[in-house]
C-alpha atoms as a PDB file:
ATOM      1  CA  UNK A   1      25.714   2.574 -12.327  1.00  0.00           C
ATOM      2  CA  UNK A   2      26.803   0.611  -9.339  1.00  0.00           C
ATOM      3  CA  UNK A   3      28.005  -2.811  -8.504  1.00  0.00           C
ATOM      4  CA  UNK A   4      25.411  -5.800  -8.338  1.00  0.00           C
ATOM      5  CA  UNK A   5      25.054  -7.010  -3.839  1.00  0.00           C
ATOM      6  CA  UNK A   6      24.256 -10.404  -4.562  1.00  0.00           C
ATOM      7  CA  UNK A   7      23.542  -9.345  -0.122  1.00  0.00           C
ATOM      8  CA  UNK A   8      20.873  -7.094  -1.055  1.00  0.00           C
ATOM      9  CA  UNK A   9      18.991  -9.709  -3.195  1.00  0.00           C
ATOM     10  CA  UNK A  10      19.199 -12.300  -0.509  1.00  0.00           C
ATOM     11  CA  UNK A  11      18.039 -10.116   2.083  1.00  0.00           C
ATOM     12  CA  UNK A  12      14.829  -8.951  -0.063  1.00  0.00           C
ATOM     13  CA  UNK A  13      14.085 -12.516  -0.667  1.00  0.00           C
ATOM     14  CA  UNK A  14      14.321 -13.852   2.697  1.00  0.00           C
ATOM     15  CA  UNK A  15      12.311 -10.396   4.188  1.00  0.00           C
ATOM     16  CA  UNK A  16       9.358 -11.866   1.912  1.00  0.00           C
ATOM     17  CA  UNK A  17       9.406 -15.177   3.439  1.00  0.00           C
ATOM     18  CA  UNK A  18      11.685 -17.206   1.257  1.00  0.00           C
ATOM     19  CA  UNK A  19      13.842 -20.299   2.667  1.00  0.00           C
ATOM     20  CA  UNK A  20      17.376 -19.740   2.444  1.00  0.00           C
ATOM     21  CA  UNK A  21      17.572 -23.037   0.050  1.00  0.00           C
ATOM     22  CA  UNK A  22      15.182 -21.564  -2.292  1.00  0.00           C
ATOM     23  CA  UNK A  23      16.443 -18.086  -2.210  1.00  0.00           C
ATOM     24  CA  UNK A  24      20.124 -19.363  -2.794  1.00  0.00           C
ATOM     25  CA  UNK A  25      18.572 -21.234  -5.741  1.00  0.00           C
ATOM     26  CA  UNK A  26      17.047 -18.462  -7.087  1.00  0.00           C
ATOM     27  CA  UNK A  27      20.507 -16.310  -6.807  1.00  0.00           C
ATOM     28  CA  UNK A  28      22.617 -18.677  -8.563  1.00  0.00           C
ATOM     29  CA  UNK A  29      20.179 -18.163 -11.823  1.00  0.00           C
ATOM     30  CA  UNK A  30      20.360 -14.874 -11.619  1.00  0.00           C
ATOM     31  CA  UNK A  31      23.923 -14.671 -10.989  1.00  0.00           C
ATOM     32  CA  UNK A  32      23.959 -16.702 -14.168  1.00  0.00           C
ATOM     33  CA  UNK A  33      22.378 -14.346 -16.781  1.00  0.00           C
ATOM     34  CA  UNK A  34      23.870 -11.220 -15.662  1.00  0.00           C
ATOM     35  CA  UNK A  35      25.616  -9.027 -18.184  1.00  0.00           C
ATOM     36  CA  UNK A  36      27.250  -5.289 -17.556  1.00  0.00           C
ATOM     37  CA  UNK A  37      24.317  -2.893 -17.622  1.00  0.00           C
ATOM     38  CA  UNK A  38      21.978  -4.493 -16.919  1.00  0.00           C
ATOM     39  CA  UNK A  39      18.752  -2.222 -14.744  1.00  0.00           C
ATOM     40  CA  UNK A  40      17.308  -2.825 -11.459  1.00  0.00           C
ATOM     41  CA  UNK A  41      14.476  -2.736 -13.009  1.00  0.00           C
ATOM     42  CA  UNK A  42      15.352  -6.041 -14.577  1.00  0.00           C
ATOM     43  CA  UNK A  43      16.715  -7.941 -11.904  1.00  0.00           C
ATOM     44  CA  UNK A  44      13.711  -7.564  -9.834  1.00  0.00           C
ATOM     45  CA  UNK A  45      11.423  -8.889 -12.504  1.00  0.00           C
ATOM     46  CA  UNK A  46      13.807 -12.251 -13.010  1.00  0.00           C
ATOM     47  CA  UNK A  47      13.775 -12.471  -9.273  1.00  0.00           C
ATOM     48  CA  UNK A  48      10.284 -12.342  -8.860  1.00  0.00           C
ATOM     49  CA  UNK A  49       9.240 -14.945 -11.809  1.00  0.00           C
ATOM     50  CA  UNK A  50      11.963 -17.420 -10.081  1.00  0.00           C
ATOM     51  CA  UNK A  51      10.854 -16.850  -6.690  1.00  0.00           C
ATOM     52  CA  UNK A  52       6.857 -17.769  -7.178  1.00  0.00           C
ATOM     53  CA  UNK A  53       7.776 -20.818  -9.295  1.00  0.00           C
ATOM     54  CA  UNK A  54      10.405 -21.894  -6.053  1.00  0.00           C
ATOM     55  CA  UNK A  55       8.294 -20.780  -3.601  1.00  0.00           C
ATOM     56  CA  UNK A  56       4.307 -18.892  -4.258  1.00  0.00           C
ATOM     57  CA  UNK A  57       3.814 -17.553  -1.326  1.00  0.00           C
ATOM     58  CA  UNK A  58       7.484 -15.459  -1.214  1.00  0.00           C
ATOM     59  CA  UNK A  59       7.387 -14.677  -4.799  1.00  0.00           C
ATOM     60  CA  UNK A  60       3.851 -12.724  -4.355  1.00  0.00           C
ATOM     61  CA  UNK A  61       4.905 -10.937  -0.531  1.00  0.00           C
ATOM     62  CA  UNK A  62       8.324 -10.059  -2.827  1.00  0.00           C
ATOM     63  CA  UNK A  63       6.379  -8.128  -5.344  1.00  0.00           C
ATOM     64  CA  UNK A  64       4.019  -6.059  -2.699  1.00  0.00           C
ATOM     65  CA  UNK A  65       5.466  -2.579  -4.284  1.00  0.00           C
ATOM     66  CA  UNK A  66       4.155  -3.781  -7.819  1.00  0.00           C
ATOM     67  CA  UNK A  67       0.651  -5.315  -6.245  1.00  0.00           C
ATOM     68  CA  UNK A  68       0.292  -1.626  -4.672  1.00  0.00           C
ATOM     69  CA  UNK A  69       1.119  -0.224  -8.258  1.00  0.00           C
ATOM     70  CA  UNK A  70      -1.368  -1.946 -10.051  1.00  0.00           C
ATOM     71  CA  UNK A  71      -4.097  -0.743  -7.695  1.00  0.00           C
ATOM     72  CA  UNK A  72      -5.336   1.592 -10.776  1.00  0.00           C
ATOM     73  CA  UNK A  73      -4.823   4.389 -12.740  1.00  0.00           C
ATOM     74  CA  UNK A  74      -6.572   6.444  -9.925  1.00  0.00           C
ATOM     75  CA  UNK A  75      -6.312   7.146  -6.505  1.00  0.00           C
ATOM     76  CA  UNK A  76      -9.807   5.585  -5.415  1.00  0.00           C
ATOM     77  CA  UNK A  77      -8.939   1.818  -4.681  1.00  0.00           C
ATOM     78  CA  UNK A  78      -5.979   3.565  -2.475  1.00  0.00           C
ATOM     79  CA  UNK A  79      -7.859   5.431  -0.499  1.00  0.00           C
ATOM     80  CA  UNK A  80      -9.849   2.356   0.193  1.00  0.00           C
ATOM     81  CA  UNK A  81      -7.037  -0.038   0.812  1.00  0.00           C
ATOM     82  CA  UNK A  82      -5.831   2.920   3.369  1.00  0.00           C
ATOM     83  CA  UNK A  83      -8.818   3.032   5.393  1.00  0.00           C
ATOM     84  CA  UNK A  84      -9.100  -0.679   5.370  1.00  0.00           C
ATOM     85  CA  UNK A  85      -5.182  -1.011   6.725  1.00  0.00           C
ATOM     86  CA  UNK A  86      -6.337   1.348   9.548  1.00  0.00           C
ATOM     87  CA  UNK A  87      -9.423  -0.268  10.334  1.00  0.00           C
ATOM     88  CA  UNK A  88      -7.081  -3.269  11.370  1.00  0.00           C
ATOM     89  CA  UNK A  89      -4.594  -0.776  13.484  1.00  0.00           C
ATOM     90  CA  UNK A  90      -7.957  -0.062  16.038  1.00  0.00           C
ATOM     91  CA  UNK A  91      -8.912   3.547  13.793  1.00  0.00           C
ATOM     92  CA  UNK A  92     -12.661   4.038  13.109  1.00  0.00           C
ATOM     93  CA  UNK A  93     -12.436   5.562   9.286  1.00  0.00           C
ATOM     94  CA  UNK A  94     -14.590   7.108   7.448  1.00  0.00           C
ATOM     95  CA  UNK A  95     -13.859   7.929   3.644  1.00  0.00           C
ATOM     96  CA  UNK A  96     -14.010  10.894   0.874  1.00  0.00           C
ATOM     97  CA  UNK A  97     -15.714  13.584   3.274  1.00  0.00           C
ATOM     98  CA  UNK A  98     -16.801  17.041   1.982  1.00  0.00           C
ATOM     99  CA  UNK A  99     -15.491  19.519   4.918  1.00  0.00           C
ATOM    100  CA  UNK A 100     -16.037  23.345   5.473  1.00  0.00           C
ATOM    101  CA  UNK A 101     -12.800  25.363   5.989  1.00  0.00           C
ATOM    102  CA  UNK A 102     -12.236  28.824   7.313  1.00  0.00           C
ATOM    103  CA  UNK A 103     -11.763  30.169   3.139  1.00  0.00           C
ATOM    104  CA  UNK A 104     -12.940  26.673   0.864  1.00  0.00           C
ATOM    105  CA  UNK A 105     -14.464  23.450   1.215  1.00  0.00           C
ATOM    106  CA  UNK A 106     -12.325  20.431   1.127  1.00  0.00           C
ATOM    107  CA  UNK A 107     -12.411  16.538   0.125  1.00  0.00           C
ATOM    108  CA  UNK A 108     -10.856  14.572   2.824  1.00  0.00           C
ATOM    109  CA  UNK A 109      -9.635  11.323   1.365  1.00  0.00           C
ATOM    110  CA  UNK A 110      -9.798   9.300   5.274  1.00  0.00           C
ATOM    111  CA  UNK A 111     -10.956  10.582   8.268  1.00  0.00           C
ATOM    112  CA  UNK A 112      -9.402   8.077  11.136  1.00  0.00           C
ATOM    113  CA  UNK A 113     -10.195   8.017  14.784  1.00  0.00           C
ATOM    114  CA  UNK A 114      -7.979   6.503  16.778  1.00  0.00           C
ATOM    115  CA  UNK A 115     -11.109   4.443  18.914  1.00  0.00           C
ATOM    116  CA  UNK A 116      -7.909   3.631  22.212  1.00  0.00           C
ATOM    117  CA  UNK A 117      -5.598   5.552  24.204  1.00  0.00           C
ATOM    118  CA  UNK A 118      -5.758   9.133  23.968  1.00  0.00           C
ATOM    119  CA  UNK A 119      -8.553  10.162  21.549  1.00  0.00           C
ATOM    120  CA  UNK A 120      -6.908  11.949  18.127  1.00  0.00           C
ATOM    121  CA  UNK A 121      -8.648  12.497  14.962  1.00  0.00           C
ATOM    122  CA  UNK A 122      -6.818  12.581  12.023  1.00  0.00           C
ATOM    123  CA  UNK A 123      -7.314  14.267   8.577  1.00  0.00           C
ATOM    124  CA  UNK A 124      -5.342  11.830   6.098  1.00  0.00           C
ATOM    125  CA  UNK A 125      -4.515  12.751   2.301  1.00  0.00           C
ATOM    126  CA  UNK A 126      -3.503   9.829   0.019  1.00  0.00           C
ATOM    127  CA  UNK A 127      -1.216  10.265  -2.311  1.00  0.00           C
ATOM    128  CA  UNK A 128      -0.815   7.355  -4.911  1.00  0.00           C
ATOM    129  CA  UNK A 129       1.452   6.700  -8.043  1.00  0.00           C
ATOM    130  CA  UNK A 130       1.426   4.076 -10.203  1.00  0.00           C
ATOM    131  CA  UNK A 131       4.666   4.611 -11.458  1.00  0.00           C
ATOM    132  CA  UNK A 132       7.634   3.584 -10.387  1.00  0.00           C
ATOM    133  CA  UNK A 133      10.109   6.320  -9.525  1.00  0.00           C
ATOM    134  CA  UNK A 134       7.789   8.910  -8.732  1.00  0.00           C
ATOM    135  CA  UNK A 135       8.185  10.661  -5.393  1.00  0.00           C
ATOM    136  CA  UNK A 136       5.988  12.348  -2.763  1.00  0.00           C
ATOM    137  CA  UNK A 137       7.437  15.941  -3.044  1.00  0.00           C
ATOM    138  CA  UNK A 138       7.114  19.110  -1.055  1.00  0.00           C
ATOM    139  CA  UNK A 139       4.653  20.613  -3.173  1.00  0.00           C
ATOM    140  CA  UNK A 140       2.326  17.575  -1.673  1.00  0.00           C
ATOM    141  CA  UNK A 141       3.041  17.962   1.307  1.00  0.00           C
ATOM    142  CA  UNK A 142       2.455  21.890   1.695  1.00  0.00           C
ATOM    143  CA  UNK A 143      -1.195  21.205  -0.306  1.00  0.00           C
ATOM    144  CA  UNK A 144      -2.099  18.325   2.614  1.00  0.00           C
ATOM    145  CA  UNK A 145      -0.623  20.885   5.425  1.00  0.00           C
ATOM    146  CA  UNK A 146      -2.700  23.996   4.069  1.00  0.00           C
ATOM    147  CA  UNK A 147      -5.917  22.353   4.013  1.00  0.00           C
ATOM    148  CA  UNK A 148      -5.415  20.776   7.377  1.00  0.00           C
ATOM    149  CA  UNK A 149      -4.766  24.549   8.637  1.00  0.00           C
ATOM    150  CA  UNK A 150      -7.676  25.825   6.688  1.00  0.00           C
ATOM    151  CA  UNK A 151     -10.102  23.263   8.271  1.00  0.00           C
ATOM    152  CA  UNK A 152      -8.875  23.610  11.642  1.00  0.00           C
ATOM    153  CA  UNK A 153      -9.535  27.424  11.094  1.00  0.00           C
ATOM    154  CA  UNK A 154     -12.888  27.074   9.945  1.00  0.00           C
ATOM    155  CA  UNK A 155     -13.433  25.041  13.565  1.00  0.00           C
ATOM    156  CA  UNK A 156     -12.059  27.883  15.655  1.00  0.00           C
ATOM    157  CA  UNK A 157     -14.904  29.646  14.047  1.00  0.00           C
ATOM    158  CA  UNK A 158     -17.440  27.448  14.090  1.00  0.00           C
ATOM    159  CA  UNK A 159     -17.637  26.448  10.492  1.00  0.00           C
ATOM    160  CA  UNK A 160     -16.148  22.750  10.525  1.00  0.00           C
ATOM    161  CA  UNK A 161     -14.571  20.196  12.348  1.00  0.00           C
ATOM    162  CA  UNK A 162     -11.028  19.965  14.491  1.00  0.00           C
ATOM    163  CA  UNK A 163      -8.150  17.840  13.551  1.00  0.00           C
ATOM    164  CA  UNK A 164      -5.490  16.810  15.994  1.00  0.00           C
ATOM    165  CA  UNK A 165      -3.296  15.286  13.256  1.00  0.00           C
ATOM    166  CA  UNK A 166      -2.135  15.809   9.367  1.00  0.00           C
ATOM    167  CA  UNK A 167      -1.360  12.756   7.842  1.00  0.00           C
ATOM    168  CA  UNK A 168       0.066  12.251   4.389  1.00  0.00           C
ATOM    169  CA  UNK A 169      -0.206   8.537   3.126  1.00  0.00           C
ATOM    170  CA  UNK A 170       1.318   7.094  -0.077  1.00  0.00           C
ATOM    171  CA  UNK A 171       2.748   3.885  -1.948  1.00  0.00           C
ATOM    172  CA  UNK A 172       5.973   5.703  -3.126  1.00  0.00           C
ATOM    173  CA  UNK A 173       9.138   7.014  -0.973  1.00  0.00           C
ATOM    174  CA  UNK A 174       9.282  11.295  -0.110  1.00  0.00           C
ATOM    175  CA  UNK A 175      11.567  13.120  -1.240  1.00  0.00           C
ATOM    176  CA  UNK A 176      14.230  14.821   1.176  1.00  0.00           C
ATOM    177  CA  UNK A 177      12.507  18.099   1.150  1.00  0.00           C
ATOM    178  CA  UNK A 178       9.008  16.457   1.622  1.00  0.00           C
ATOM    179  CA  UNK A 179      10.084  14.616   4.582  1.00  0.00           C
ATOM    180  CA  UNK A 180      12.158  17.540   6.173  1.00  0.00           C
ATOM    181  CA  UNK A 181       9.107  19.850   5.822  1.00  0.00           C
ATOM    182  CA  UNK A 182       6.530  17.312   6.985  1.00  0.00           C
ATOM    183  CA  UNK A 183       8.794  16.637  10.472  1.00  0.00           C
ATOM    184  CA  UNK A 184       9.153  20.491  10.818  1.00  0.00           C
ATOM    185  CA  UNK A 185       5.676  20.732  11.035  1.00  0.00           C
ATOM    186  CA  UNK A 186       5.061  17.459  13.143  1.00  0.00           C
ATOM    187  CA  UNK A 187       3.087  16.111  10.061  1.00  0.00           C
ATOM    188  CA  UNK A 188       2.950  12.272   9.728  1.00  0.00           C
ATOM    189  CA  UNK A 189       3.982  10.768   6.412  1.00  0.00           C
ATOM    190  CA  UNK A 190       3.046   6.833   6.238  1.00  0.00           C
ATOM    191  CA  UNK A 191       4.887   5.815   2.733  1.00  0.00           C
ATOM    192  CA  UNK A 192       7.071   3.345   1.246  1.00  0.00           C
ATOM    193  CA  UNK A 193      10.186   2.750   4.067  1.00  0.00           C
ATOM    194  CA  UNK A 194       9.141   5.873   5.661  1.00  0.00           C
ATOM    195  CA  UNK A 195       9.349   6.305   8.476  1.00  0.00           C
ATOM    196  CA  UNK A 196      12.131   3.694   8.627  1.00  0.00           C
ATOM    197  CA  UNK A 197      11.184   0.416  10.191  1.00  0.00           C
ATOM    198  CA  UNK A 198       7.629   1.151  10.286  1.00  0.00           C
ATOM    199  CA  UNK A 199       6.624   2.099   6.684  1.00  0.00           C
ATOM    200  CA  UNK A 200       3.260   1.480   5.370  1.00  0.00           C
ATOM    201  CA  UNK A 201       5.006  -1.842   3.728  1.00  0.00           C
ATOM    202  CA  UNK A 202       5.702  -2.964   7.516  1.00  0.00           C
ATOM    203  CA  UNK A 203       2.807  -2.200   8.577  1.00  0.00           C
ATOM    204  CA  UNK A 204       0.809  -3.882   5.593  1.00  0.00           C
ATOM    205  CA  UNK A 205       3.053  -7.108   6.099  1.00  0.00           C
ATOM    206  CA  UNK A 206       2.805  -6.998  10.173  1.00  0.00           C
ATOM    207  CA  UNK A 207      -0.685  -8.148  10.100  1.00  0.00           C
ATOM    208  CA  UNK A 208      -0.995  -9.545   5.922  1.00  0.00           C
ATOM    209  CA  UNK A 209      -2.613  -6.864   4.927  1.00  0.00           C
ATOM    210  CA  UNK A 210      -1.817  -7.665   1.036  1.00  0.00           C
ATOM    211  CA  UNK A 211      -4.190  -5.997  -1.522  1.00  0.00           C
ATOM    212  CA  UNK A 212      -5.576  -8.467  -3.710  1.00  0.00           C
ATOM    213  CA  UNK A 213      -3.574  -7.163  -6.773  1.00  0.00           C
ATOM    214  CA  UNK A 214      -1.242  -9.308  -5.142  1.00  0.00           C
ATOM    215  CA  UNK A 215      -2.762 -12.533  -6.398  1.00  0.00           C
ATOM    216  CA  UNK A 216      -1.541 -13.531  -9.221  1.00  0.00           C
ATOM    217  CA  UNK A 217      -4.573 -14.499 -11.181  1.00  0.00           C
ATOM    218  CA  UNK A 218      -6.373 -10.788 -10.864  1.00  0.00           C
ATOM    219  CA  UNK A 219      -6.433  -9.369 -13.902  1.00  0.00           C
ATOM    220  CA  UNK A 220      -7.950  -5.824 -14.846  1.00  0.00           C
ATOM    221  CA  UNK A 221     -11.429  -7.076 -15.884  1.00  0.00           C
ATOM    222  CA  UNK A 222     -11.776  -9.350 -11.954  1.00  0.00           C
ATOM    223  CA  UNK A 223      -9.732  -6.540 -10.080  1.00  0.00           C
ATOM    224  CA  UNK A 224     -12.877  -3.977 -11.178  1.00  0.00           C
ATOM    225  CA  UNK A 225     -14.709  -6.837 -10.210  1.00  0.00           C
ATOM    226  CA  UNK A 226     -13.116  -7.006  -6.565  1.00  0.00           C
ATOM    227  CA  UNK A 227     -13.200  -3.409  -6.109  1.00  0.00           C
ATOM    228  CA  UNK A 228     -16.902  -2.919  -6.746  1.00  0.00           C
ATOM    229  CA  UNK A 229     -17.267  -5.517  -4.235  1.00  0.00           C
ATOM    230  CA  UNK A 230     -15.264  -3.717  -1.555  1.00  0.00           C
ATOM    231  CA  UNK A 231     -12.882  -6.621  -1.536  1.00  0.00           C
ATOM    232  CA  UNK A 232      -9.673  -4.916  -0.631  1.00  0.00           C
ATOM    233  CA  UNK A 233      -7.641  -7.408   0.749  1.00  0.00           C
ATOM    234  CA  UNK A 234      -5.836 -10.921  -0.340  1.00  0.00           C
ATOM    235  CA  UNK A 235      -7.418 -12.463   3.638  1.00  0.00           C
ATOM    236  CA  UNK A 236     -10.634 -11.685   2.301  1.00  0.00           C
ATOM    237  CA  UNK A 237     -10.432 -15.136  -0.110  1.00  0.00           C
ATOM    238  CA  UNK A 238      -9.649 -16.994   3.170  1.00  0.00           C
ATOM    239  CA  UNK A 239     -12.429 -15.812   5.618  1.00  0.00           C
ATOM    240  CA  UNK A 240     -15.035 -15.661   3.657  1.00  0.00           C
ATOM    241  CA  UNK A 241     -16.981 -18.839   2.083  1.00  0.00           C
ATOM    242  CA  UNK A 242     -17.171 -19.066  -1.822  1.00  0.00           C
ATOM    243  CA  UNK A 243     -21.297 -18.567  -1.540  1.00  0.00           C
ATOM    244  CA  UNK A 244     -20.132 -15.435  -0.111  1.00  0.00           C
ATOM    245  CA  UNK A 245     -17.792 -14.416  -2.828  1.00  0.00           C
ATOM    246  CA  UNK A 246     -19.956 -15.622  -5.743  1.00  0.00           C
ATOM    247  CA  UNK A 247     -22.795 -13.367  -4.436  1.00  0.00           C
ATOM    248  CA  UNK A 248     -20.306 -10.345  -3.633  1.00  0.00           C
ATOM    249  CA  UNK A 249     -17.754 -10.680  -6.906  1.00  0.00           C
ATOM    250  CA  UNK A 250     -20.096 -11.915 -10.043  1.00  0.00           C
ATOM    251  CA  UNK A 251     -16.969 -13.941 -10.888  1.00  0.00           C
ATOM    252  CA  UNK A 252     -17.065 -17.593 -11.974  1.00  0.00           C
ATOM    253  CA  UNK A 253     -16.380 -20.596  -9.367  1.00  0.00           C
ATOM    254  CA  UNK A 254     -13.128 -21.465 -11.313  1.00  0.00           C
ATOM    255  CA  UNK A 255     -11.457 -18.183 -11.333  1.00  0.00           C
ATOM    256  CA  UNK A 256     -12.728 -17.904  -7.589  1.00  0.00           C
ATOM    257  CA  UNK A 257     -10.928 -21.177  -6.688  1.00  0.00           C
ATOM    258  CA  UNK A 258      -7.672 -19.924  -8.161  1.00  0.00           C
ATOM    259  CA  UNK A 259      -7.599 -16.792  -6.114  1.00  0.00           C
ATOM    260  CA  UNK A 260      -8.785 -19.159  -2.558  1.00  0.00           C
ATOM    261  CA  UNK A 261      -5.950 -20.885  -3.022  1.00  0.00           C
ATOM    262  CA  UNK A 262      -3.234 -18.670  -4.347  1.00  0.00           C
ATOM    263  CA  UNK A 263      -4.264 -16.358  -0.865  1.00  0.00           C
ATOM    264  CA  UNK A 264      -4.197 -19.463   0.849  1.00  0.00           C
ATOM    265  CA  UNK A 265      -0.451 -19.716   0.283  1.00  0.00           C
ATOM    266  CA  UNK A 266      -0.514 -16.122   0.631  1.00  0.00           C
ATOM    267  CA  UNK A 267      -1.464 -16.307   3.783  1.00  0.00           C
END
C-alpha cells in the first residue's frame, strides 16, 4: 500500500506527449473516483481510456508497456520487433540462427552487427512476457551467458562463429540479481527502464518505433494478419501506400483506413 502522487501521474502523461491542459483534465477525473485501495493496476487503465479520448495520440504512446504485452502469447513477434528496432539503430540483423558450440548447438534469437564505428557482433537472446509483473531473473541471464561462452568456445576451435557481445533483450524490468550478474560479467541487458535513461522504451520512443499493437483498432484476428506480413511497426501505416498494404495485409480498405489514420496521430 502506498499513498496515491497525483506527480507521478502527471509526469507519465506528459512523458507520452500529453498537453498539460489535457493531462490536468484527465487528473481531476481521476482524482474524482478514487477510493482507499484502490490498485495501480486500476489507475493506469482509467488513465489511459481518458487520455486517448482527450488526446489519441498520448493515450496510445501512454500505453506502450501494454502494446508490447499484447505482442502474443509467444516470443516470435518479439524477436521480430527486436531486430526491426535495431535495424533503425545502424545494426545489420539477422534472425533465429542455428549455431555450433564447443558441447551443443544453439538457436540464436538476433544476430546484430553493428555496420559503424568499431565492428562488434552481437549474440542477442529475447526474453518476452506477456504478463505484467514478471521479471527477467538470474536464472535468464546465466542460460543467455552460458551459451554465449559455449559458442565462443566452439570458435576457438573452429566449430562456430565469435561473438564480441552477450546481449539479453526483454519487455519486462530485471530483477536485482539479474542485473548485478549481467554487469559483473559486462553483459548488456536492453529491458524495460534498464539501463536507466536509455531502456528499450527510450529507445523505441526516440525514433517512434511503436509496434502496431499499439493501434487501437488491431485486434487478434488483423494483428496475425500484420505479423504474417512482417509489418512490425505503427510507421509502417504512414510510409507505405494502401495498394501496398492491401497486397501485403489481406485486410479490408475500411479497417486499413482506421489503422492509417490512428498511426497518423501516432506519429
Amino acid at each position: 500500500m502506498e499513498e496515491f502522487q497525483p506527480r507521478k501521474i502527471m509526469r507519465t502523461m506528459r512523458s507520452a506527449g500529453a498537453s498539460e491542459e489535457a493531462a490536468k483534465r484527465v487528473l481531476n477525473k481521476i482524482e474524482g473516483v478514487l477510493y482507499d485501495g484502490i490498485t495501480t493496476k486500476e489507475i493506469l487503465k482509467r488513465v489511459k481510456s481518458l487520455l486517448q479520448k482527450e488526446e489519441l495520440h498520448a493515450g496510445m504512446r501512454y500505453d506502450l508497456k501494454g502494446a508490447m504485452m499484447r505482442m502474443g502469447p509467444a516470443g516470435f513477434a518479439f524477436e521480430t520487433f527486436v531486430s526491426e528496432i535495431l535495424s533503425h539503430y545502424g545494426y545489420k540483423t539477422k534472425l533465429r540462427s542455428i549455431l555450433q558450440g564447443r558441447c551443443a548447438q544453439h538457436e540464436i534469437d538476433v544476430i546484430a552487427e553493428r555496420t559503424s564505428g568499431a565492428a562488434r557482433r552481437c549474440l542477442i537472446e529475447c526474453k518476452y512476457h506477456n504478463m505484467a509483473g514478471l521479471s527477467v531473473e538470474l536464472k535468464d541471464v546465466l542460460y543467455t551467458y552460458a551459451r554465449f561462452l559455449d559458442l565462443n568456445e566452439g570458435s576457438e576451435i573452429g566449430k562456430g562463429e565469435w561473438f564480441d557481445e552477450v546481449w539479453l533483450v526483454s519487455n519486462t524490468r530485471p530483477s536485482p540479481d539479474a542485473a548485478k550478474y549481467a554487469n559483473c560479467r559486462g553483459m548488456k541487458l536492453l529491458c524495460w527502464k534498464c539501463p536507466r535513461g536509455r531502456g528499450l522504451e527510450e529507445m523505441i520512443s526516440e525514433k517512434k518505433l511503436y509496434p502496431v499493437t499499439i493501434l487501437r483498432s488491431v485486434d487478434k484476428a488483423t494483428l496475425n494478419n500484420l505479423f504474417l506480413a512482417n509489418l512490425m511497426l505503427a510507421k509502417d501505416f504512414v510510409t507505405h501506400d494502401m495498394n501496398y498494404l492491401k497486397e501485403k495485409t489481406k485486410l479490408g480498405e475500411e479497417k486499413l483506413r482506421k489503422l492509417v489514420f490512428e498511426a497518423k496521430q501516432l506519429m
